[in-house]
Protein backbone atom coordinates (compact mmCIF):
# COMPACT_ATOMS: atom_id res chain seq x y z
CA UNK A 1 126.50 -168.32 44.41
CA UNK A 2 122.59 -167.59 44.36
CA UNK A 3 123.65 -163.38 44.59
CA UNK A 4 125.53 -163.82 41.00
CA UNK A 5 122.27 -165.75 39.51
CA UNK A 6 119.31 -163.92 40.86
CA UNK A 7 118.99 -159.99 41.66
CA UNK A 8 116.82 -160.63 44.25
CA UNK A 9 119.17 -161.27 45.86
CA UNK A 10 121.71 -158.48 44.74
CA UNK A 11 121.58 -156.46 47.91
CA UNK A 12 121.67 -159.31 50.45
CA UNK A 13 118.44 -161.21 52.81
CA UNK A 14 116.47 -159.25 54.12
CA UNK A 15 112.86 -159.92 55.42
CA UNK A 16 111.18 -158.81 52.43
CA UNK A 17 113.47 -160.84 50.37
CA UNK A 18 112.64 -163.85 52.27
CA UNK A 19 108.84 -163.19 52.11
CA UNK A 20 109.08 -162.72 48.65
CA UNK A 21 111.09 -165.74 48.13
CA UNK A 22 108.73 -167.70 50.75
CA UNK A 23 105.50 -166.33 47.75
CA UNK A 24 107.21 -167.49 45.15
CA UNK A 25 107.44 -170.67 46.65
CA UNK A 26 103.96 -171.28 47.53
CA UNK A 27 102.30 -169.79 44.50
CA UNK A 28 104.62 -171.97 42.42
CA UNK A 29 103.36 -175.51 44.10
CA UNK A 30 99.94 -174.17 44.08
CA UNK A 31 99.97 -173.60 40.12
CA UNK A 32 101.78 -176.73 39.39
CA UNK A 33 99.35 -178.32 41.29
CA UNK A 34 96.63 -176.73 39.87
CA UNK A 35 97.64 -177.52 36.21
CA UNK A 36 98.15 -181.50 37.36
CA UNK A 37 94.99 -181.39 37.98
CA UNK A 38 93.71 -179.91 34.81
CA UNK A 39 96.32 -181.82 32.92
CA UNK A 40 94.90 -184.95 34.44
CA UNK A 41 91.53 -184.10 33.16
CA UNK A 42 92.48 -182.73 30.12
CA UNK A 43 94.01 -186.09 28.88
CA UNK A 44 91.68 -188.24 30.00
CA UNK A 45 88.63 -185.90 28.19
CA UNK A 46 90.51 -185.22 24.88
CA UNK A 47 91.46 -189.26 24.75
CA UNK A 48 87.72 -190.05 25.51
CA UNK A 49 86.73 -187.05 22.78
CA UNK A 50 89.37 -189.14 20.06
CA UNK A 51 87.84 -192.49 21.21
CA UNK A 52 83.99 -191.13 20.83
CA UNK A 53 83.72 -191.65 24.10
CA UNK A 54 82.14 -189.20 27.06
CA UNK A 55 85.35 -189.44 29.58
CA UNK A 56 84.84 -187.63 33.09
CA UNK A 57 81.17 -186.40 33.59
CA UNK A 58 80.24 -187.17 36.80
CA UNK A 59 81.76 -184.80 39.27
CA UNK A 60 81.91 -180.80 38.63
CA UNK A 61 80.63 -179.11 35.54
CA UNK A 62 82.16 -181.35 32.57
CA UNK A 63 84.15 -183.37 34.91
CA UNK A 64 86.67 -181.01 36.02
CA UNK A 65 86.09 -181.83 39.88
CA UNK A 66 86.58 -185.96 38.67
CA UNK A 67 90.64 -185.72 39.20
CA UNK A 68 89.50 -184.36 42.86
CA UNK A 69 86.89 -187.08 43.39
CA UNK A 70 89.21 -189.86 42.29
CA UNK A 71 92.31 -188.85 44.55
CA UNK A 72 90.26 -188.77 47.36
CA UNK A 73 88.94 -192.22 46.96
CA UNK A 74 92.61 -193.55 46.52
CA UNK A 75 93.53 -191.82 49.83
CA UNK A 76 91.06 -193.76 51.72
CA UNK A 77 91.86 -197.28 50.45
CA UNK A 78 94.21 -199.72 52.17
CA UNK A 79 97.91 -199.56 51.80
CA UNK A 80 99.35 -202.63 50.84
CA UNK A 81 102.71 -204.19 50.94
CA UNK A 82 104.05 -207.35 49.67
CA UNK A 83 105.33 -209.82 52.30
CA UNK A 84 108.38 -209.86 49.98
CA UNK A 85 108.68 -206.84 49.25
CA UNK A 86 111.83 -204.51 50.81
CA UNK A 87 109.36 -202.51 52.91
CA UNK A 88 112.06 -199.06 53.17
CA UNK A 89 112.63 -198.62 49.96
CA UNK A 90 108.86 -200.01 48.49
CA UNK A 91 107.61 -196.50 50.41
CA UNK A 92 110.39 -194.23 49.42
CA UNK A 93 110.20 -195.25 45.35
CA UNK A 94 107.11 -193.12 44.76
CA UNK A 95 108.56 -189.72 46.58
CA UNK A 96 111.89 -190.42 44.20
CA UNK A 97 109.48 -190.28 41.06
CA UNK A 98 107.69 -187.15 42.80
CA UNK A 99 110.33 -184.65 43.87
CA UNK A 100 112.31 -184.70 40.75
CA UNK A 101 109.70 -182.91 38.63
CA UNK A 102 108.62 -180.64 41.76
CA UNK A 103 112.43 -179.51 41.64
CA UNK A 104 112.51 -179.06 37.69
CA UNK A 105 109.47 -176.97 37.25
CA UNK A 106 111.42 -174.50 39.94
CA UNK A 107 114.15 -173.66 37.96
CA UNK A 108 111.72 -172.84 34.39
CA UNK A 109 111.18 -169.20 33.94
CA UNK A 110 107.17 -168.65 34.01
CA UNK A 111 107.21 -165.16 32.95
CA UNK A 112 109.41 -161.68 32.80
CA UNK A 113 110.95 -159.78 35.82
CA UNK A 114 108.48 -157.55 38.11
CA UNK A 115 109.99 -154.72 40.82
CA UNK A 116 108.48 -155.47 44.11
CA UNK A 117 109.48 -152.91 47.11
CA UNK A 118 112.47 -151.92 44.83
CA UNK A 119 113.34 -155.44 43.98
CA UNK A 120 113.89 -157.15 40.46
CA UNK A 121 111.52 -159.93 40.70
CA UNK A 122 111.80 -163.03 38.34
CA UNK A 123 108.99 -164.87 38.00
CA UNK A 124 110.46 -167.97 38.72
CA UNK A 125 110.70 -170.21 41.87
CA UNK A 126 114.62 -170.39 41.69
CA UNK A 127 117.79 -169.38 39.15
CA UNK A 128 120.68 -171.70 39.99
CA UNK A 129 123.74 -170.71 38.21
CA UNK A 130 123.63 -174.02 36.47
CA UNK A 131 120.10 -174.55 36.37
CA UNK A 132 119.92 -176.71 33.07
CA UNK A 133 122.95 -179.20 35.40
CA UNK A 134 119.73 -179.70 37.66
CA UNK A 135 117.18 -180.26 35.64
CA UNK A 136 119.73 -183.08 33.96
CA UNK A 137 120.42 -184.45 37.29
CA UNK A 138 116.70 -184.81 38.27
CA UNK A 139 115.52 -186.41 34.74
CA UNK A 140 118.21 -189.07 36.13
CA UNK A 141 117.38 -189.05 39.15
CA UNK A 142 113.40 -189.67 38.91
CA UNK A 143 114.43 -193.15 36.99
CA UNK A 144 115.88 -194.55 40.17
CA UNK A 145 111.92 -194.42 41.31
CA UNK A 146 110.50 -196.56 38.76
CA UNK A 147 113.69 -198.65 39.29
CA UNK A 148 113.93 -199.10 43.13
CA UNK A 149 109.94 -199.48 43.01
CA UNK A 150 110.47 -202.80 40.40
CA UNK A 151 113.00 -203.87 42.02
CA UNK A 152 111.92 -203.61 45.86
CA UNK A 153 108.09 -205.07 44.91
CA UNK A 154 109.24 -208.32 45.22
CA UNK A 155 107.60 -209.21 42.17
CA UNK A 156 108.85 -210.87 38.92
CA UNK A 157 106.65 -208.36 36.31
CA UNK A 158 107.79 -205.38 38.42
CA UNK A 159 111.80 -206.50 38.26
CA UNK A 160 111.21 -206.91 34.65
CA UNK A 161 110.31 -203.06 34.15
CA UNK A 162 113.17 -201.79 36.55
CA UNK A 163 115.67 -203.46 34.27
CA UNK A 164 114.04 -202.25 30.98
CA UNK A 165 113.81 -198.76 32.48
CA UNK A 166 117.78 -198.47 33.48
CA UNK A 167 118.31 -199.62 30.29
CA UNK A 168 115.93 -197.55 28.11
CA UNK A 169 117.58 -194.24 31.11
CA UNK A 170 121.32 -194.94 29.72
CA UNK A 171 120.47 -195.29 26.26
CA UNK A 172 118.38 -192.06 25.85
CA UNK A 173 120.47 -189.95 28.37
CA UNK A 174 123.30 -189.39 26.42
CA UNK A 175 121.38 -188.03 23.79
CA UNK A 176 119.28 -185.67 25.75
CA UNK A 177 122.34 -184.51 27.15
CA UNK A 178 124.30 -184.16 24.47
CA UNK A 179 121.25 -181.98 22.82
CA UNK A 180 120.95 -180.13 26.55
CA UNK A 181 125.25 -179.33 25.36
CA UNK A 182 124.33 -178.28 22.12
CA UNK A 183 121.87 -175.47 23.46
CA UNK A 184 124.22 -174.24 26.10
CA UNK A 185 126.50 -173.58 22.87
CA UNK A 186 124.70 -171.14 21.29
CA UNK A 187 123.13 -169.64 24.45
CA UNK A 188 126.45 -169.00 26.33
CA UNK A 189 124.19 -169.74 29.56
CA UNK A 190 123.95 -172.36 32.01
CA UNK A 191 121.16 -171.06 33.44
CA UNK A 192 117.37 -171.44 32.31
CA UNK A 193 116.81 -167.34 32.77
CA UNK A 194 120.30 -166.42 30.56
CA UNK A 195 118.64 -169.19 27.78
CA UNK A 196 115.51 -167.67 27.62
CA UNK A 197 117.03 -164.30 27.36
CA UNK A 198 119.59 -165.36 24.59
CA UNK A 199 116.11 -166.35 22.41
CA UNK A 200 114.43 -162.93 23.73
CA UNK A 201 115.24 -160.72 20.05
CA UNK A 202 112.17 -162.55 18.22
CA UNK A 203 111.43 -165.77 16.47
CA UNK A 204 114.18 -165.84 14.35
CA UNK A 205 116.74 -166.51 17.48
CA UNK A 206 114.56 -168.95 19.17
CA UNK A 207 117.03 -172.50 19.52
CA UNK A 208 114.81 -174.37 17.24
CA UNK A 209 115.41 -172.25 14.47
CA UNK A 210 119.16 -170.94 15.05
CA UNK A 211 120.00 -174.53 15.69
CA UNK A 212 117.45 -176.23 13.16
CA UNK A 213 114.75 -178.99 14.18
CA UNK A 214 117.07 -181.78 14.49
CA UNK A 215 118.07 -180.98 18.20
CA UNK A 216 114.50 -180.12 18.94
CA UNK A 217 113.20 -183.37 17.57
CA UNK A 218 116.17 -185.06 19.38
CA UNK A 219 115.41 -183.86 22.86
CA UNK A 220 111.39 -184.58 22.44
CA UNK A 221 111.92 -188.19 21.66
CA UNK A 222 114.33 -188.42 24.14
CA UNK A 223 112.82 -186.96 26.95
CA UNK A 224 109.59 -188.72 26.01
CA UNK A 225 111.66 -192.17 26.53
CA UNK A 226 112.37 -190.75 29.28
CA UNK A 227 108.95 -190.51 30.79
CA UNK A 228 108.10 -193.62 29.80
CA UNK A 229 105.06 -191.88 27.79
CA UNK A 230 103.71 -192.92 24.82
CA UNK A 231 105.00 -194.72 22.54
CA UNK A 232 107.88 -195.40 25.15
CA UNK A 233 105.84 -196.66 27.33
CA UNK A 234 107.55 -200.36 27.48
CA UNK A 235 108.66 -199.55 31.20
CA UNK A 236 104.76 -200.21 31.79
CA UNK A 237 103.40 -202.30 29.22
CA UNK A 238 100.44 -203.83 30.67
CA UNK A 239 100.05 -205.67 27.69
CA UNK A 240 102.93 -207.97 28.29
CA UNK A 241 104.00 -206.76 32.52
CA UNK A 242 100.82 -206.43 33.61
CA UNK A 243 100.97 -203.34 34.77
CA UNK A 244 105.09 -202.75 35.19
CA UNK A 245 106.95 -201.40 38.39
CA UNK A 246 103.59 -200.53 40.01
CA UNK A 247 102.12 -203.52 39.61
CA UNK A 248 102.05 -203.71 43.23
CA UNK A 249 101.32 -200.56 44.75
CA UNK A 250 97.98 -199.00 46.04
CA UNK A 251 96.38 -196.62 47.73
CA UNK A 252 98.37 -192.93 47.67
CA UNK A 253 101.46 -194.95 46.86
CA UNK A 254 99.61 -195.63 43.27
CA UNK A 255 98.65 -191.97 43.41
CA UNK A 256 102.00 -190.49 43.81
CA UNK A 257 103.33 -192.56 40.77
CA UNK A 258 100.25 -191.47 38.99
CA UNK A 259 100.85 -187.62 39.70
CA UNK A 260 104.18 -188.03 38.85
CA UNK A 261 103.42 -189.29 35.54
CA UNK A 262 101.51 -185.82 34.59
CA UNK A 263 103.37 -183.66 36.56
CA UNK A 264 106.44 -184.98 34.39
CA UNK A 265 104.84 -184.23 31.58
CA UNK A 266 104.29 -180.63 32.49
CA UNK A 267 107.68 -179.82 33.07
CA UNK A 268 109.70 -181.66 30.50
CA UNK A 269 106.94 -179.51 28.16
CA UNK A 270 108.02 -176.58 29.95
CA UNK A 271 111.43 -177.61 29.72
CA UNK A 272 111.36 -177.82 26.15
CA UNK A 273 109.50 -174.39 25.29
CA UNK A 274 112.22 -172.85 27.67
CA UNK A 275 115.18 -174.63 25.66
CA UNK A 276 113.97 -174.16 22.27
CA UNK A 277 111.07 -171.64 22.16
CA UNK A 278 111.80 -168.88 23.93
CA UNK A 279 109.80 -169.50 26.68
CA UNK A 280 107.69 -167.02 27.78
CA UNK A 281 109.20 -164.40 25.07
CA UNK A 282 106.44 -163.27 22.69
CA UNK A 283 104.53 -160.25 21.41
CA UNK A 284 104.36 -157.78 24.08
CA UNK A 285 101.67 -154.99 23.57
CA UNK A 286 103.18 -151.12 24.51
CA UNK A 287 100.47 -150.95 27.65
CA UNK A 288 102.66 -150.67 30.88
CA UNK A 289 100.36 -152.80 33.39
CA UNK A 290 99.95 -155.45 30.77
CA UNK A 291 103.42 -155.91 29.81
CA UNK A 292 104.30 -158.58 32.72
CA UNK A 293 100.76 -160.61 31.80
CA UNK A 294 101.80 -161.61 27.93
CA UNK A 295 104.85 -163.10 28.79
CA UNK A 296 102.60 -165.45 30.93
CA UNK A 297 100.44 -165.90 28.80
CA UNK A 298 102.59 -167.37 25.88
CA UNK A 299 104.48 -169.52 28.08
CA UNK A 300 101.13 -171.52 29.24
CA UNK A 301 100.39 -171.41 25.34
CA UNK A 302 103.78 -172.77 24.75
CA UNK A 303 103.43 -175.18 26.82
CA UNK A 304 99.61 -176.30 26.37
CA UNK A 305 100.54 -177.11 22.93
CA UNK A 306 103.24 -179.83 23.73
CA UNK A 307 100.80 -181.11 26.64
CA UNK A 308 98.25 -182.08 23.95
CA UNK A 309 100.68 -183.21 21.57
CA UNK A 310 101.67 -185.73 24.78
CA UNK A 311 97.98 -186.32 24.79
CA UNK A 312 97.55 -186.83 20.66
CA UNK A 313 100.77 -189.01 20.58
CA UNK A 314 99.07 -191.75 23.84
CA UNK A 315 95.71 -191.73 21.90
CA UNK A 316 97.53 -192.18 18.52
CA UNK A 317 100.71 -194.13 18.33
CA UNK A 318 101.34 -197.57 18.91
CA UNK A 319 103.92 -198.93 21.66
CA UNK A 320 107.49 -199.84 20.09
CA UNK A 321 109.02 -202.91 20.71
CA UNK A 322 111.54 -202.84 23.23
CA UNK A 323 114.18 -203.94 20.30
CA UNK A 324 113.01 -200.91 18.54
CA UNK A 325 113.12 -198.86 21.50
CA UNK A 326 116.72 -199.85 22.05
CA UNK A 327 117.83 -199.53 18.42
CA UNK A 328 116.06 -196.10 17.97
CA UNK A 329 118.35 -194.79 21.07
CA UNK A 330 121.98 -196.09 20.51
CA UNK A 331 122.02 -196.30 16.72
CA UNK A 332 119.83 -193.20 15.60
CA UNK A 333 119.54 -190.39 18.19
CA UNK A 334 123.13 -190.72 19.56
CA UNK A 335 125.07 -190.35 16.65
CA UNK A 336 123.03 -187.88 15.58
CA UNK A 337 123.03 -185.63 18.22
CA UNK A 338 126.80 -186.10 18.84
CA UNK A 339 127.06 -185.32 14.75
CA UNK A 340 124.85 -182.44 15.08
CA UNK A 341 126.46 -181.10 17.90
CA UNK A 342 130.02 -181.04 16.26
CA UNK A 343 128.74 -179.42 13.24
CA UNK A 344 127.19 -176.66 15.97
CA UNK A 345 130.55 -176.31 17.48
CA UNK A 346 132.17 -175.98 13.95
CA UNK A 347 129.96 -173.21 12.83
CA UNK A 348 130.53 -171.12 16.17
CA UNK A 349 134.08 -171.22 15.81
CA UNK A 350 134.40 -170.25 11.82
CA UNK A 351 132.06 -171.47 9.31
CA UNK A 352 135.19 -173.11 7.53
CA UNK A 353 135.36 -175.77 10.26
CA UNK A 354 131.42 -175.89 10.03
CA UNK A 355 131.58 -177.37 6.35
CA UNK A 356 134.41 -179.31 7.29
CA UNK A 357 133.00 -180.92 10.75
CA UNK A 358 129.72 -181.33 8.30
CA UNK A 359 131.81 -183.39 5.50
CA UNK A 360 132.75 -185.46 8.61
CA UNK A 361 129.95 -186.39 10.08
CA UNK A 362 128.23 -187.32 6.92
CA UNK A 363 131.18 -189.86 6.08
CA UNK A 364 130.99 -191.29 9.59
CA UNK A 365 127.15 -191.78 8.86
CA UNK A 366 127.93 -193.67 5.75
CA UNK A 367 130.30 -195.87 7.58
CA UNK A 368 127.98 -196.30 10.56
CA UNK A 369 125.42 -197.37 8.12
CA UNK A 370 127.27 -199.99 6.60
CA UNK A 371 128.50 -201.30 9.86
CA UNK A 372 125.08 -201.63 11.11
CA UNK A 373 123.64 -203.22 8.28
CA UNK A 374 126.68 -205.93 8.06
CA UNK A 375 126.10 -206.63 11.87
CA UNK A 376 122.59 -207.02 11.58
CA UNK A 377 123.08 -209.54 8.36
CA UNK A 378 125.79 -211.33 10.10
CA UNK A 379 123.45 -212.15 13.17
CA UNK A 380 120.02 -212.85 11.39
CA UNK A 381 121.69 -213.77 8.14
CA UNK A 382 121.42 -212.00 4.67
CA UNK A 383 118.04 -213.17 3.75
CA UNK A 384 116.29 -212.04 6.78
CA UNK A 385 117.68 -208.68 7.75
CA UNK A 386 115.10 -206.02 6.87
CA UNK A 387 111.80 -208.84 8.24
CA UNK A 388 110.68 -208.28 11.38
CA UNK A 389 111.41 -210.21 14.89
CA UNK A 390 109.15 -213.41 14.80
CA UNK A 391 109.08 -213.71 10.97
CA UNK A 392 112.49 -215.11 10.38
CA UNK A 393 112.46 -218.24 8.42
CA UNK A 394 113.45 -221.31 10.37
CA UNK A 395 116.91 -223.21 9.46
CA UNK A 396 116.91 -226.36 6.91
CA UNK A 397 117.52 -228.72 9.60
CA UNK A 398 114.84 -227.48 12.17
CA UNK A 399 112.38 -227.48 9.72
CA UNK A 400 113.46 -230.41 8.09
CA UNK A 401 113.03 -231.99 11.94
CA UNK A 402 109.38 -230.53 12.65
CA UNK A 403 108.52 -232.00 9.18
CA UNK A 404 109.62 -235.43 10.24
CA UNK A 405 108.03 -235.54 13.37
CA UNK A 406 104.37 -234.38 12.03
CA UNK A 407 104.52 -237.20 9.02
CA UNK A 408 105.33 -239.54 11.75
């Protein structure tokens, strides 16, 4: 199964194979560590920058050694654990939240194909044949961390945000996944290489163009629910849980959640310039020894730019109600991804049935509309359906009651 997906693998293991795979592997971990740690920085000094505020200063020329300084100290510090807390599965939450991500960023392609010792090198940890099936898998999977650590803390705040983050995991995983469907459409690939090489002509076929915005914009908010980031972040919502599922954790337990947080948000950015902008395709000057560095380089510039948008969004938009959060995911992005992705399929099979499949899902839209807006009257009544949670007036006979007992 791995000879059909990569060539390196074309004319079976040998010990230069494995050596090269056994490279791959360590100069992978070593860059995603490496840009962690700078994303870690970076956030916290363009935040402090928005803020007029200094940020990290302290350790290393403009901070960059603070990250460093800061993950040592949480190494050293005690490692507590509830008396109530399941002790098994309090330890294991943080690795589920870890691994996930480490997995993920394995299967995006970081740059072109080099020939090592006669072999077709892709410069990419690992090509599954149904890479984009893993990468859906582990954005599932990494939930159960933030759910199992909730849940096992013992803790009432904590069980709080392991039930809103199932929840707010079902209601945004169809729609990434439907999106995730409507890509493999057009690029006839399940894997992240045969993507990337079904956007390499130019611009013009990159997936957010040959498919339009809407799936783009789909996928970012979903997969931004689904790292809890900004302004998703009701899973942690220290505001009102204190601190969320790792309300009780210290030490490197803390750590791990924190790192997981940002390394998260590295690869779901690299996931979505790989889906939708070609990933590392780009300009490509006619010098020999510099073709394989461009490719390179405009994937990290890809990518950079949806880390600081990540960044721009935390220091800029306000949390959503968890109401809103819900509402946003079942009755918005759902229907329209599933809409979108039937028009897709309509279009690839003769634009006939495109127009058609469109006329259809605009009707349904109209009637989904109406539905909505009759459901929401019938529950908060007619008056009060467009005001806001906490401004609905109160009933004759309540207030009728509160007047009573003041004038008496």
């Amino acid at each position: 199964m791995i000879a059909g997906a990569d060539p390196l693998f074309a004319h079976g293991v040998t010990g230069v194979v494995i050596l090269i795979v056994l490279i791959k592997v360590v100069v992978g971990f070593a860059v995603w560590m490496g840009a962690v740690t700078m994303m870690i920085w970076f956030e916290r000094k363009a935040i402090s920058d928005m803020q007029s505020r200094i940020g990290p200063q302290r350790w290393g020329p403009f901070g960059l050694l603070q990250t460093l300084a800061d993950g040592i100290k949480l190494f050293f510090k005690e490692d507590l654990v509830p008396a109530e807390a399941d002790r098994f599965v309090f330890k294991l939450a943080p690795y589920l939240s870890l691994v996930p991500a480490l997995v993920t960023f394995a299967i995006v392609p970081l740059g072109g194909t080099l020939h090592i010792a006669g072999h077709a090198v892709q410069l990419q940890v690992a090509n599954p044949p149904m890479g984009i099936l893993v990468m859906l898998a582990m954005s599932g999977i990494s939930v159960y961390g933030v759910m199992l650590a909730g849940w096992a803390s013992g803790s009432k705040y904590p069980m709080i945000s392991s039930v809103r983050a199932s929840a707010q995991m079902i209601s945004y995983e169809a729609a990434l996944g439907i999106t995730v469907v409507t890509v493999i459409l057009v690029s006839h690939s399940l894997t992240t290489h045969g993507i990337v090489l079904a956007q390499g002509q130019g611009i013009w076929h990159w997936n957010v163009i040959r498919l339009g915005v809407v799936p783009f914009v789909i996928f970012w908010m979903a997969i931004t629910a689904e790292l809890n980031r900004p302004p998703f972040d009701v899973v942690e919502a220290e505001s009102e849980l204190v601190g969320g599922f790792n309300t009780e954790y210290s030490s490197i337990r803390f750590a791990l959640f924190y790192m997981a947080e940002f390394m998260n948000t590295i690869t779901m950015s690299a996931i979505i310039v790989t889906l939708f902008f070609g990933g590392p395709a780009g300009w490509v000057p006619p010098v020999a020894h510099l073709r394989w560095v461009f490719p390179i380089l405009w994937f990290l510039a890809k990518t950079g730019v949806f880390a600081f948008c990540y960044v721009w969004f935390r220091a800029a938009l306000p949390r959503l109600r968890y109401d809103q959060v819900m509402d946003l995911g079942w009755k918005r992005l759902i229907p329209l991804s599933l809409g979108w992705m039937l028009i897709v399929a309509g279009f690839l099979v003769a634009p006939g049935w495109g127009f058609v499949m469109a006329a259809a899902v605009v009707l349904a839209s109209v009637v989904l509309a109406v539905a909505f807006e009759r459901g929401a009257s019938r529950v908060t009544g007619p008056e009060s359906v467009l005001e806001p949670v906490g401004r609905r007036p109160l009933p004759e006979d309540r207030l009728r009651a509160l007047t009573d007992r003041e004038e008496g």
